[in-house]
C-alpha atoms as a PDB file:
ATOM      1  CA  UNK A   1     -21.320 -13.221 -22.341  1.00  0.00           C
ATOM      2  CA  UNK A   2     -24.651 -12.755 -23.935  1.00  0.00           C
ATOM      3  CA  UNK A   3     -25.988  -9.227 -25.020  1.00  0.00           C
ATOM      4  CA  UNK A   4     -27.398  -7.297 -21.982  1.00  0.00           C
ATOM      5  CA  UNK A   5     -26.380  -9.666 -19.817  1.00  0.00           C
ATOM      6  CA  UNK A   6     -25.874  -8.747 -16.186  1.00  0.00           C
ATOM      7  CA  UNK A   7     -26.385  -6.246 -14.403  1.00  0.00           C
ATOM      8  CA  UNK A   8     -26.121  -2.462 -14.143  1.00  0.00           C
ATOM      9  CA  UNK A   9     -26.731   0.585 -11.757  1.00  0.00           C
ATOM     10  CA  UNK A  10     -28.051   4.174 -12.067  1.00  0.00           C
ATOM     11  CA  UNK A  11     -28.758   6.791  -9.761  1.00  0.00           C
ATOM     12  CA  UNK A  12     -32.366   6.415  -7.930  1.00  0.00           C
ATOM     13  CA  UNK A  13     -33.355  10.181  -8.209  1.00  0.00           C
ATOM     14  CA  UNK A  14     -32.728   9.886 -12.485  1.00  0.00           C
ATOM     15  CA  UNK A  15     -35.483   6.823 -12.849  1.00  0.00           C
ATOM     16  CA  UNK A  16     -38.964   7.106 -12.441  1.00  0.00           C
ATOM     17  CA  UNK A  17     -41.436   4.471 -12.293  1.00  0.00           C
ATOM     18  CA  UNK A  18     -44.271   4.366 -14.629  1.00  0.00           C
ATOM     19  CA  UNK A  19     -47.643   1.934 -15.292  1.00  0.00           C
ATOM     20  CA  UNK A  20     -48.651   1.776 -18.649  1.00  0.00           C
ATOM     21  CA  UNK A  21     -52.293   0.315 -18.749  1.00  0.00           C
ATOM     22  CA  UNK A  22     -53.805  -0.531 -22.196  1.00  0.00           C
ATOM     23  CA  UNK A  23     -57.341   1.001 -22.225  1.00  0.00           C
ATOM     24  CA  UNK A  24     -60.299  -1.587 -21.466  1.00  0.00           C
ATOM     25  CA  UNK A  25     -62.198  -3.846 -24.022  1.00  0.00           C
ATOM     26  CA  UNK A  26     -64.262  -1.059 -26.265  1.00  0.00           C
ATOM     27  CA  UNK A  27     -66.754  -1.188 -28.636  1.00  0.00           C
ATOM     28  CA  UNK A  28     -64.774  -1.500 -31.659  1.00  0.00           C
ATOM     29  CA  UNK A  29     -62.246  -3.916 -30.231  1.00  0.00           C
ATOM     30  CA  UNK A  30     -65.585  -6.556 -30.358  1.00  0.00           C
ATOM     31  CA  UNK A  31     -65.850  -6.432 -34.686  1.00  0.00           C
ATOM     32  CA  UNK A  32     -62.257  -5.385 -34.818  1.00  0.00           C
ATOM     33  CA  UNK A  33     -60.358  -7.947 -33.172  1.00  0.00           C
ATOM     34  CA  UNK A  34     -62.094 -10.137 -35.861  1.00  0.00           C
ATOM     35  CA  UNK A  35     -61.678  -7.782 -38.751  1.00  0.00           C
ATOM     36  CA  UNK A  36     -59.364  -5.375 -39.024  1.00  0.00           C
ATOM     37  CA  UNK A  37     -61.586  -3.293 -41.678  1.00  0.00           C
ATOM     38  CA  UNK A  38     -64.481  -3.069 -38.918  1.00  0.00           C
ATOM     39  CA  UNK A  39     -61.909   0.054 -37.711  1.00  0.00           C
ATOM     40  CA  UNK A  40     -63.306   1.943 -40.375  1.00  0.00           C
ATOM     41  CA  UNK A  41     -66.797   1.969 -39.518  1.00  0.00           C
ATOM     42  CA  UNK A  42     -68.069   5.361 -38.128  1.00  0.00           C
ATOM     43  CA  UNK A  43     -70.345   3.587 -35.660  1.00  0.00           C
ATOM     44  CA  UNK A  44     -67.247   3.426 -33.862  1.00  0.00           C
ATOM     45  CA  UNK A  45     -66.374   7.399 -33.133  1.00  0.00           C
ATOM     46  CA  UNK A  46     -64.489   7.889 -30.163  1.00  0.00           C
ATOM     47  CA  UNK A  47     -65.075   4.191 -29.191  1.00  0.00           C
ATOM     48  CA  UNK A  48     -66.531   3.644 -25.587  1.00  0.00           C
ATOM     49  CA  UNK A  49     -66.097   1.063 -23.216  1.00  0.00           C
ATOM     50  CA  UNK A  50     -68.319  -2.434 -23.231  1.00  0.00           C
ATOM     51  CA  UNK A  51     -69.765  -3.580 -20.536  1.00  0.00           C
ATOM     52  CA  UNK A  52     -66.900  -6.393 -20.621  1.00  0.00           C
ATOM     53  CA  UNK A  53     -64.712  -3.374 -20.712  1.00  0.00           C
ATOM     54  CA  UNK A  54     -65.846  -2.288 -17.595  1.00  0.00           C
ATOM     55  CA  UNK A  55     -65.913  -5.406 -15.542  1.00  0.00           C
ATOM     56  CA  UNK A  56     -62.361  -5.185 -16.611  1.00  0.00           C
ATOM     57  CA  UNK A  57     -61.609  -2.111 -15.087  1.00  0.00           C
ATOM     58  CA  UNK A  58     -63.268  -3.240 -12.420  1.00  0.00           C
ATOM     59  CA  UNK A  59     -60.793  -6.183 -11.699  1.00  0.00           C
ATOM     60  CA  UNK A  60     -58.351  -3.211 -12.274  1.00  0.00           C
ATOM     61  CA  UNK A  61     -58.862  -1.287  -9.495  1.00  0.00           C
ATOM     62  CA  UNK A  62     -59.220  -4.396  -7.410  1.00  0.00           C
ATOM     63  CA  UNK A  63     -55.665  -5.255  -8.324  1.00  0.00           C
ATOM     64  CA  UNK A  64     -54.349  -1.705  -7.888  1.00  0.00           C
ATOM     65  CA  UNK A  65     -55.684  -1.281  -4.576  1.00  0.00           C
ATOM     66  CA  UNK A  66     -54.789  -5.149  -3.289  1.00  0.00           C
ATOM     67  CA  UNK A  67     -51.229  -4.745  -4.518  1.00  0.00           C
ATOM     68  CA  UNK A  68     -50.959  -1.380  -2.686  1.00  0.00           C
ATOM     69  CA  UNK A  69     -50.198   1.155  -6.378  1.00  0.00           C
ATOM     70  CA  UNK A  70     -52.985   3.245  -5.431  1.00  0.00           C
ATOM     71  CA  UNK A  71     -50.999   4.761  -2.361  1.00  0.00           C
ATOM     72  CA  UNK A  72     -47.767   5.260  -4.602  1.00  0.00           C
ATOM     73  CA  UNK A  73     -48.764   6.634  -7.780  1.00  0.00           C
ATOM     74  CA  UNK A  74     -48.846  10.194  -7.749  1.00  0.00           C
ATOM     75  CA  UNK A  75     -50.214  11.022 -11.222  1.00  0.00           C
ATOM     76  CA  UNK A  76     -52.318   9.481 -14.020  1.00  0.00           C
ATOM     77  CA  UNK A  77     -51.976  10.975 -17.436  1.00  0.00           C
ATOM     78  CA  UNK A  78     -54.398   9.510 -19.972  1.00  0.00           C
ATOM     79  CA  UNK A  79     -54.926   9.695 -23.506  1.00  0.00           C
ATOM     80  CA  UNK A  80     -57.950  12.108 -24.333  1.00  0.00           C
ATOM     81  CA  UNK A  81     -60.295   9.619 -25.647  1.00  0.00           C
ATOM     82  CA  UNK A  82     -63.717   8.275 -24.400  1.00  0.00           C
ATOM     83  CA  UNK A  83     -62.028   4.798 -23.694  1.00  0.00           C
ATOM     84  CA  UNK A  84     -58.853   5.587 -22.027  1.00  0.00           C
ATOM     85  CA  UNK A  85     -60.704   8.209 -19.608  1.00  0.00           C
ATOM     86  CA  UNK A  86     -63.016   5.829 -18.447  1.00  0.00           C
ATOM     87  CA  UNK A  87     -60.498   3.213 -18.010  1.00  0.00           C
ATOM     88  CA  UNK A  88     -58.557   6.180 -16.076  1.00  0.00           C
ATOM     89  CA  UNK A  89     -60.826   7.176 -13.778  1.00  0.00           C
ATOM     90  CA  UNK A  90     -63.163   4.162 -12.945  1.00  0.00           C
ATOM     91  CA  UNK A  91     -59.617   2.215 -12.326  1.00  0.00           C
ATOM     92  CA  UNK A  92     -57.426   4.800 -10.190  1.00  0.00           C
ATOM     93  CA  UNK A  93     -60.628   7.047  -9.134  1.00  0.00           C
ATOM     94  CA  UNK A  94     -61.924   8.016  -5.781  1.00  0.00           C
ATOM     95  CA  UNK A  95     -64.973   5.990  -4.075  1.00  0.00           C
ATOM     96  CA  UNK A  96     -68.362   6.905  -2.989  1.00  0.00           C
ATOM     97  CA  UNK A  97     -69.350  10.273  -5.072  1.00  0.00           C
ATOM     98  CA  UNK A  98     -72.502  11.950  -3.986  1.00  0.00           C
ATOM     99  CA  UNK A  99     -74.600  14.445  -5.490  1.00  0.00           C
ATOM    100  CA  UNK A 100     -74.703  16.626  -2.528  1.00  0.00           C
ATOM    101  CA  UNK A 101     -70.493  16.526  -2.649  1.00  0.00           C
ATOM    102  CA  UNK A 102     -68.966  19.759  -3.102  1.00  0.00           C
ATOM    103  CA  UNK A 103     -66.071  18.360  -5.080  1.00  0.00           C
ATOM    104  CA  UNK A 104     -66.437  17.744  -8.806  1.00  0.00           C
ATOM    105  CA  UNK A 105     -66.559  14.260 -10.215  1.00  0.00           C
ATOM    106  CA  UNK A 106     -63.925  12.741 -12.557  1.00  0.00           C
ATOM    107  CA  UNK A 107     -66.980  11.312 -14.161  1.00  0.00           C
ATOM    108  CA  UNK A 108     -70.496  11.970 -13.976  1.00  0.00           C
ATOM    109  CA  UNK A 109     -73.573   9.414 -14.287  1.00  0.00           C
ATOM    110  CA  UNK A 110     -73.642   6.698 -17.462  1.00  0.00           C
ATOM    111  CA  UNK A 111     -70.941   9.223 -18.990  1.00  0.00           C
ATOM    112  CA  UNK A 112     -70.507   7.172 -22.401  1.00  0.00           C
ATOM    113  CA  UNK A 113     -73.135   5.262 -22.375  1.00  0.00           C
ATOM    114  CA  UNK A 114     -71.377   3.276 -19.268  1.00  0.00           C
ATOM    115  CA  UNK A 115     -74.917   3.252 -17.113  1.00  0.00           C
ATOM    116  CA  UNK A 116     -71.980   3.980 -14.066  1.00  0.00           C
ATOM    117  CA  UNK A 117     -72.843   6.110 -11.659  1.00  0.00           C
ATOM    118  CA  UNK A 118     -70.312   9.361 -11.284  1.00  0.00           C
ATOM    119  CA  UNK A 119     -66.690   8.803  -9.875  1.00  0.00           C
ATOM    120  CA  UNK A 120     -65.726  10.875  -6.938  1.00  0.00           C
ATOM    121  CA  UNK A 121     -62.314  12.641  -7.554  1.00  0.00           C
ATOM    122  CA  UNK A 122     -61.709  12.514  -3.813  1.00  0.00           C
ATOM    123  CA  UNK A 123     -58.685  10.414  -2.615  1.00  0.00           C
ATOM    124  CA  UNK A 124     -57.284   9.604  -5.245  1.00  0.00           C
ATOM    125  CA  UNK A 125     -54.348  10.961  -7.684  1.00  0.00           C
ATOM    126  CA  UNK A 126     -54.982  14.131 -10.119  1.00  0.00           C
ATOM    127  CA  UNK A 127     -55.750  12.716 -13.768  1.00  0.00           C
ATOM    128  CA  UNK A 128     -54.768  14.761 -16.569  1.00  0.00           C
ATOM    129  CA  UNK A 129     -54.834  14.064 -20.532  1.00  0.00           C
ATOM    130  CA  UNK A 130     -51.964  14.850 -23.141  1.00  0.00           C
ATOM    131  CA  UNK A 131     -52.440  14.788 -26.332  1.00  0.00           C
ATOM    132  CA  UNK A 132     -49.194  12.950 -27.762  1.00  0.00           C
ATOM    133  CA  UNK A 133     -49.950   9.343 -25.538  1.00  0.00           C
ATOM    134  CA  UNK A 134     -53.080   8.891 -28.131  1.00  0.00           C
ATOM    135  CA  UNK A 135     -53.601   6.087 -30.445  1.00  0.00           C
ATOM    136  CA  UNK A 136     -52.322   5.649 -34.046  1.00  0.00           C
ATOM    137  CA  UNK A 137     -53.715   8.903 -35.685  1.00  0.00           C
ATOM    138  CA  UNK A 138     -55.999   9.171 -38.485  1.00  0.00           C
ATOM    139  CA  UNK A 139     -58.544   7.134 -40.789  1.00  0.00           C
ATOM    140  CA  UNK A 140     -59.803   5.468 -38.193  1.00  0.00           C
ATOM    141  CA  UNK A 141     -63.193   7.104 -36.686  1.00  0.00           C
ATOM    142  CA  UNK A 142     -62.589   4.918 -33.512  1.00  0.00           C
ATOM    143  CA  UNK A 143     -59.149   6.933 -32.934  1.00  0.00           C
ATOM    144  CA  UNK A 144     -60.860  10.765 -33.414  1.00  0.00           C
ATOM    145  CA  UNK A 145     -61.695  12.366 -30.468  1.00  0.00           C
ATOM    146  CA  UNK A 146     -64.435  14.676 -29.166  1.00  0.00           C
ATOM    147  CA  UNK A 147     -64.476  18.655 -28.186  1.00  0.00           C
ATOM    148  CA  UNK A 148     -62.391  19.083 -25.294  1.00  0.00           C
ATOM    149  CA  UNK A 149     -65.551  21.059 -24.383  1.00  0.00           C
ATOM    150  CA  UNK A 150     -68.018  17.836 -24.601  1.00  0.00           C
ATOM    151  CA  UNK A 151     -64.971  15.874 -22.301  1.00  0.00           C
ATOM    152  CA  UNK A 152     -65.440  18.526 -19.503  1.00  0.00           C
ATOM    153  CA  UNK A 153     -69.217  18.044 -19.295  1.00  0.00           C
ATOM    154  CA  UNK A 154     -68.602  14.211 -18.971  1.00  0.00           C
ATOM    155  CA  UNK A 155     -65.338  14.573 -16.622  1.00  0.00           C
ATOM    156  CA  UNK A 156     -65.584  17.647 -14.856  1.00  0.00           C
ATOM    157  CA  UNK A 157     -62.318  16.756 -12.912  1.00  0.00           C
ATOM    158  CA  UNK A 158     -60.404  15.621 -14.853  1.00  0.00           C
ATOM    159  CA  UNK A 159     -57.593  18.140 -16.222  1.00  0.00           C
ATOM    160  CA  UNK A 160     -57.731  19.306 -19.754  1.00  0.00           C
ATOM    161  CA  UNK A 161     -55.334  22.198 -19.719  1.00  0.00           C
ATOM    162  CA  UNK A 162     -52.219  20.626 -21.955  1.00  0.00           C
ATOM    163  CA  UNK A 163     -54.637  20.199 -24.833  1.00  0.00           C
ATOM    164  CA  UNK A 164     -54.033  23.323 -26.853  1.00  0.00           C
ATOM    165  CA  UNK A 165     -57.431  22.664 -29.370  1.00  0.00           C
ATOM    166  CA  UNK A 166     -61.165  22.439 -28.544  1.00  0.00           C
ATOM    167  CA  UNK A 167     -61.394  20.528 -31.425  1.00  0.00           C
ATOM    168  CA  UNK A 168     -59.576  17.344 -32.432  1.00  0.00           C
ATOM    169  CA  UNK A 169     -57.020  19.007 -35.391  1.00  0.00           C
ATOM    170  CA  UNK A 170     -54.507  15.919 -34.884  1.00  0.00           C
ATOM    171  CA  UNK A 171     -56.662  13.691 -36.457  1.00  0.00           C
ATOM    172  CA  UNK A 172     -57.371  13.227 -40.147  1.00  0.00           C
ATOM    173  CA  UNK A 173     -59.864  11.480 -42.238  1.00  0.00           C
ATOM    174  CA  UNK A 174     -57.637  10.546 -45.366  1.00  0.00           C
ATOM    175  CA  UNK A 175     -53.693  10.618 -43.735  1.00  0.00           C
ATOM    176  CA  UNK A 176     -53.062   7.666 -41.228  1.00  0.00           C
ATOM    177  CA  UNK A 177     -50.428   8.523 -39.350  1.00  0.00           C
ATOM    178  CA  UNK A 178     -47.054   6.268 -40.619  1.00  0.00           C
ATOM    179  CA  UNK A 179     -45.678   3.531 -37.601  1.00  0.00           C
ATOM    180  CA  UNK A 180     -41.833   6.056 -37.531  1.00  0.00           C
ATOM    181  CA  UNK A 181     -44.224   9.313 -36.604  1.00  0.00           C
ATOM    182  CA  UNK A 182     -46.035   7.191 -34.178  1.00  0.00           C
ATOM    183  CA  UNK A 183     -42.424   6.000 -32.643  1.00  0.00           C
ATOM    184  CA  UNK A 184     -41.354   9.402 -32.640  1.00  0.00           C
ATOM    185  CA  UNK A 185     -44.133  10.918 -30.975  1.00  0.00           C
ATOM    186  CA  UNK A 186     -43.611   8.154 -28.552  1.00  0.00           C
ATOM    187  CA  UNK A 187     -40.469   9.213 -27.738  1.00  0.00           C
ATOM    188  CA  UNK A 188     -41.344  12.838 -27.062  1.00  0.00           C
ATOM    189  CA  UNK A 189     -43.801  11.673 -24.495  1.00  0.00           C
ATOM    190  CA  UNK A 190     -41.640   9.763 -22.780  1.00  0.00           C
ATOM    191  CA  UNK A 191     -38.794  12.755 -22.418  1.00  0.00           C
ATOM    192  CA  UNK A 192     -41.882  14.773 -21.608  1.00  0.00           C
ATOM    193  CA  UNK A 193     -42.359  12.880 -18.324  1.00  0.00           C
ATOM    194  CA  UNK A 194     -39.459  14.529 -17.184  1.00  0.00           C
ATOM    195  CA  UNK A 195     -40.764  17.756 -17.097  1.00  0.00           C
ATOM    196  CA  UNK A 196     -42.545  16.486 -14.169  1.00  0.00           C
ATOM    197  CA  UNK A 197     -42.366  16.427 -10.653  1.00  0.00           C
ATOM    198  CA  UNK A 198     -43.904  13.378 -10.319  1.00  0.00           C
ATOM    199  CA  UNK A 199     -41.722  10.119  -9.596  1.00  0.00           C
ATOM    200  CA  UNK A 200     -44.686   7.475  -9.565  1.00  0.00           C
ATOM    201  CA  UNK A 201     -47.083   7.870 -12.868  1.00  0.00           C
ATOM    202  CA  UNK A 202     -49.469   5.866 -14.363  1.00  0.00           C
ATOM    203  CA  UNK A 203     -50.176   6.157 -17.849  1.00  0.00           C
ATOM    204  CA  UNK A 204     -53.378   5.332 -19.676  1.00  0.00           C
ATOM    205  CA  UNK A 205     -53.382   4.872 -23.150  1.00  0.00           C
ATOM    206  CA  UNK A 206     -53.348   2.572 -26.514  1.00  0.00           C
ATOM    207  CA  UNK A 207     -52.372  -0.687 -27.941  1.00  0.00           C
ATOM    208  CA  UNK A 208     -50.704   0.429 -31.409  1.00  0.00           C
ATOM    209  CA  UNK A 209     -48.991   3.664 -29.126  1.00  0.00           C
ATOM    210  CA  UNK A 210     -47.561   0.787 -26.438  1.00  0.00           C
ATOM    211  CA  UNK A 211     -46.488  -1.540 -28.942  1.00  0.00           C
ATOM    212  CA  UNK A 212     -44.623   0.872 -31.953  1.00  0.00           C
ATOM    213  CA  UNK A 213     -43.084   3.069 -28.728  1.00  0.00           C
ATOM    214  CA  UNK A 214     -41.410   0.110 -26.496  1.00  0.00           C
ATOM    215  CA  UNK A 215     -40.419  -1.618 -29.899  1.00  0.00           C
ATOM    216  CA  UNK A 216     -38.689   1.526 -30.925  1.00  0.00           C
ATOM    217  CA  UNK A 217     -36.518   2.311 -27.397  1.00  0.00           C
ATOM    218  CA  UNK A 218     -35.061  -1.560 -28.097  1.00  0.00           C
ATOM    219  CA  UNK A 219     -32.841  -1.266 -25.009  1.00  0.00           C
ATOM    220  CA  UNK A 220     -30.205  -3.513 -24.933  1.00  0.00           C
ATOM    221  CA  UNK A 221     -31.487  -6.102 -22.970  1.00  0.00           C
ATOM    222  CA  UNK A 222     -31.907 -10.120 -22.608  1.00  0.00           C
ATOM    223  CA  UNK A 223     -34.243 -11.306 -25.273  1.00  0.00           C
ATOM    224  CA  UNK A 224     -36.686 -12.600 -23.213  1.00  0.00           C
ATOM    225  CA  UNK A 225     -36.822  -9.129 -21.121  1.00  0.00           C
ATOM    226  CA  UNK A 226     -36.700  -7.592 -24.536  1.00  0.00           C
ATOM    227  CA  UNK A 227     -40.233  -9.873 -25.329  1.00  0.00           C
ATOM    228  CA  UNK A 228     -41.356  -9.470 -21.967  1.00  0.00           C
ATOM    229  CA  UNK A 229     -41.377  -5.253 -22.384  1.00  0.00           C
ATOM    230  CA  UNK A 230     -41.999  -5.112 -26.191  1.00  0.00           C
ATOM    231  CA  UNK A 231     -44.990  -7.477 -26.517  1.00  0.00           C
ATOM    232  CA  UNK A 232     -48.726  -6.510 -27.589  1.00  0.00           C
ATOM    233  CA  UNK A 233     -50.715  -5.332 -24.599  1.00  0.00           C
ATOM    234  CA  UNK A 234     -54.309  -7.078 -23.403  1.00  0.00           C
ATOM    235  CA  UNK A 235     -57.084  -4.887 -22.560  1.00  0.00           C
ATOM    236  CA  UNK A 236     -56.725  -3.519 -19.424  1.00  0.00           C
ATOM    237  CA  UNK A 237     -53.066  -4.763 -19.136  1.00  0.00           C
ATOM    238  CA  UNK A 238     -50.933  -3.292 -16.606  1.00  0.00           C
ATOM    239  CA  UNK A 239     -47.196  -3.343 -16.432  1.00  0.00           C
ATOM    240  CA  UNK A 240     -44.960  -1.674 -14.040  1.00  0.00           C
ATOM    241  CA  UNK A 241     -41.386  -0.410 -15.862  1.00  0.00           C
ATOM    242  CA  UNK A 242     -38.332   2.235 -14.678  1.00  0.00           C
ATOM    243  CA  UNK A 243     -37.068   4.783 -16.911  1.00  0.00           C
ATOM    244  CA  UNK A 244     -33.786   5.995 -16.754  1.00  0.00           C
ATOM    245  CA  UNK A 245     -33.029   9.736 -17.650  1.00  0.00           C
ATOM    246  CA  UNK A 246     -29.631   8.996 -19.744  1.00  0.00           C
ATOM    247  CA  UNK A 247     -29.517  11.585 -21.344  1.00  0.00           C
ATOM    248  CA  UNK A 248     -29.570  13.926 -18.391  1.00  0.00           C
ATOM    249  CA  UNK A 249     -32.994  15.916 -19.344  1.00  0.00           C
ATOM    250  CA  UNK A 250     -34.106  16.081 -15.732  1.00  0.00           C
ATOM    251  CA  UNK A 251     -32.876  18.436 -13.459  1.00  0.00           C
ATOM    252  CA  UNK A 252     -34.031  16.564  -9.975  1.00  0.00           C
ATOM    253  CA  UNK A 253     -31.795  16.361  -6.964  1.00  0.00           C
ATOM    254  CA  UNK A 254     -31.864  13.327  -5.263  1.00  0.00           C
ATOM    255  CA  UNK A 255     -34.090  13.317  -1.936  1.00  0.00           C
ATOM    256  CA  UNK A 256     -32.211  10.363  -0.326  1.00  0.00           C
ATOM    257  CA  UNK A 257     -28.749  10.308  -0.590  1.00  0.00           C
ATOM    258  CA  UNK A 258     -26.758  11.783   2.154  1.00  0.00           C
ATOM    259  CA  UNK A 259     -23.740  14.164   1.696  1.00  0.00           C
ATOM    260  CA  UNK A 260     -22.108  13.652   4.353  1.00  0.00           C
ATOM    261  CA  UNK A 261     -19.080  14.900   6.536  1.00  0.00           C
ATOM    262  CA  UNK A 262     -21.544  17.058   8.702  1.00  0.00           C
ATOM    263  CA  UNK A 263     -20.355  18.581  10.439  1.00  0.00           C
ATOM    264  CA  UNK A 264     -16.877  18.923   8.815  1.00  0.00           C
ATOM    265  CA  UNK A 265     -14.204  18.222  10.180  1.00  0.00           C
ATOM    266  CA  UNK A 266      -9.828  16.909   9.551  1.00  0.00           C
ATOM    267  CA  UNK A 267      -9.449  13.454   8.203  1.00  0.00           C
ATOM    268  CA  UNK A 268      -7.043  11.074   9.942  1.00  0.00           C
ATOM    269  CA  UNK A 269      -5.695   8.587   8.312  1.00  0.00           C
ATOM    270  CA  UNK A 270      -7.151   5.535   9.773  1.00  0.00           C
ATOM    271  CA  UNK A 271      -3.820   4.060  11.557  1.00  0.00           C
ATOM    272  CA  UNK A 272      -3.834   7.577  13.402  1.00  0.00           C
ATOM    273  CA  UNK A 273      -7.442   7.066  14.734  1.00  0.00           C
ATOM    274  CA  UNK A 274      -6.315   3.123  15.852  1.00  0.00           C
ATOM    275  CA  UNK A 275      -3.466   4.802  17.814  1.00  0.00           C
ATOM    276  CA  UNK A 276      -5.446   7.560  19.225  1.00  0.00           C
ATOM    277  CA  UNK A 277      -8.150   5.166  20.208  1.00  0.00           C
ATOM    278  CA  UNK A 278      -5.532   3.026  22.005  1.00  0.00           C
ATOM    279  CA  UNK A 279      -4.094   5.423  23.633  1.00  0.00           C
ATOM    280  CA  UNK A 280      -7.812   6.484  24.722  1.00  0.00           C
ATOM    281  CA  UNK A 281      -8.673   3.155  26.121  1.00  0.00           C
END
């Protein structure tokens, strides 16, 4: 029988489902997809979406409402850069923001130079960022963030509280952060997600993170499920995937399986209950 062939089962209430979505096309992916040293330029800070990028989030959202994920996911957590936040909220945000709303937007008006107008937070999931879902860290300017403090002007709704630093002190100009660390951090996030309630999350996030985190679970698997999880994502990719808490980290009790023997009461063996039943009828 070949490797990770067949099939296996697992409690429901120890899996959740999660959507990892590759940010949309930005700025530097335009000179950088061409040359890789084009990553270096500083024009490319805390890259923004192009307006390709956001007709691709656009055809995003269409997908995630047509398909029916916007009424399951219960949480988006996105990686606290420019590009994944706008891919965040203009793909799972609310509709129809006005000025006279009381409710804060996720995003307000041409918020990185997107010439969007704001994104109600209304009807829709809560978005929140985390630091340890971000990019390949270091030398790159495209991969350094802003103030937490300049993110809340832009997206008032959007949830900031798990980043511990105003200022982006992950990042460094001379140290690139080495493909294991990346992995590693990786993993962390991914037992992280079990601290949460949530059992439907999409994730928002980065090419290099995707690729060097799925490479480094290599489940044991078919090869061609192996390629299908493990390959480079497209921008503004979306793929739906299960994890499996193995390990036991989460503490959840399942919300649909069924005890039973209520009320309780004396088994009979089953020739007894024939009997009695003929004797009945």
């Amino acid at each position: 029988m070949e490797a990770g062939a067949g099939i296996g089962l697992y409690p429901l209430h120890r899996c959740k489902n999660i959507y990892l979505v590759r940010h949309a096309q930005g700025i530097h992916n335009v000179d950088g997809d061409k040359n890789y040293k084009a990553y270096m330029s500083h024009d490319y800070f805390d890259a923004e979406l192009t307006q390709l990028g956001w007709q691709q989030v656009d055809n995003l959202r269409k997908h995630v409402r047509s398909s029916g994920l916007h009424k399951k996911i219960e949480l988006v957590i996105s990686s606290p850069l420019m590009r994944t936040m706008q891919t965040a909220v203009g793909v799972f945000g609310g509709d129809g923001y006005t000025d006279m709303s009381d409710v804060l937007p996720l995003m307000v008006a041409n918020a990185g130079n997107s010439n969007r107008a704001a994104i109600s937070s209304s009807n829709c999931p809560p978005i929140i960022t985390e630091e340890s879902c971000r990019e390949h860290l270091g030398v790159h300017p495209c991969d350094q963030r802003r103030s937490i403090s300049d993110y809340q002007f832009l997206f008032p709704a959007v949830d900031f509280s798990l980043i511990e630093s105003d200022e982006d002190i992950l990042w460094k100009a001379d140290v690139r952060e080495t493909i294991e660390e990346l992995a590693a951090r990786g993993k962390k996030f991914l037992n992280w997600l079990w601290t949460r309630k949530e059992k439907e999350i999409a994730i928002v996030t980065h090419s290099g993170f995707l690729f060097h985190t799925l490479n480094a679970l290599q489940n044991e698997c078919h090869p061609d499920v192996k390629k299908e999880i493990c390959s480079h994502f497209a921008n503004c990719e979306l793929r739906s995937m299960v994890i499996v808490d193995r390990s036991m980290l989460g503490s959840d009790i399942s919300v649909t399986d069924y005890p039973g023997k209520i009320p309780k009461g004396v088994d009979l063996p089953s020739d007894a209950v024939v009997e009695d039943n003929n004797i009945k009828g």
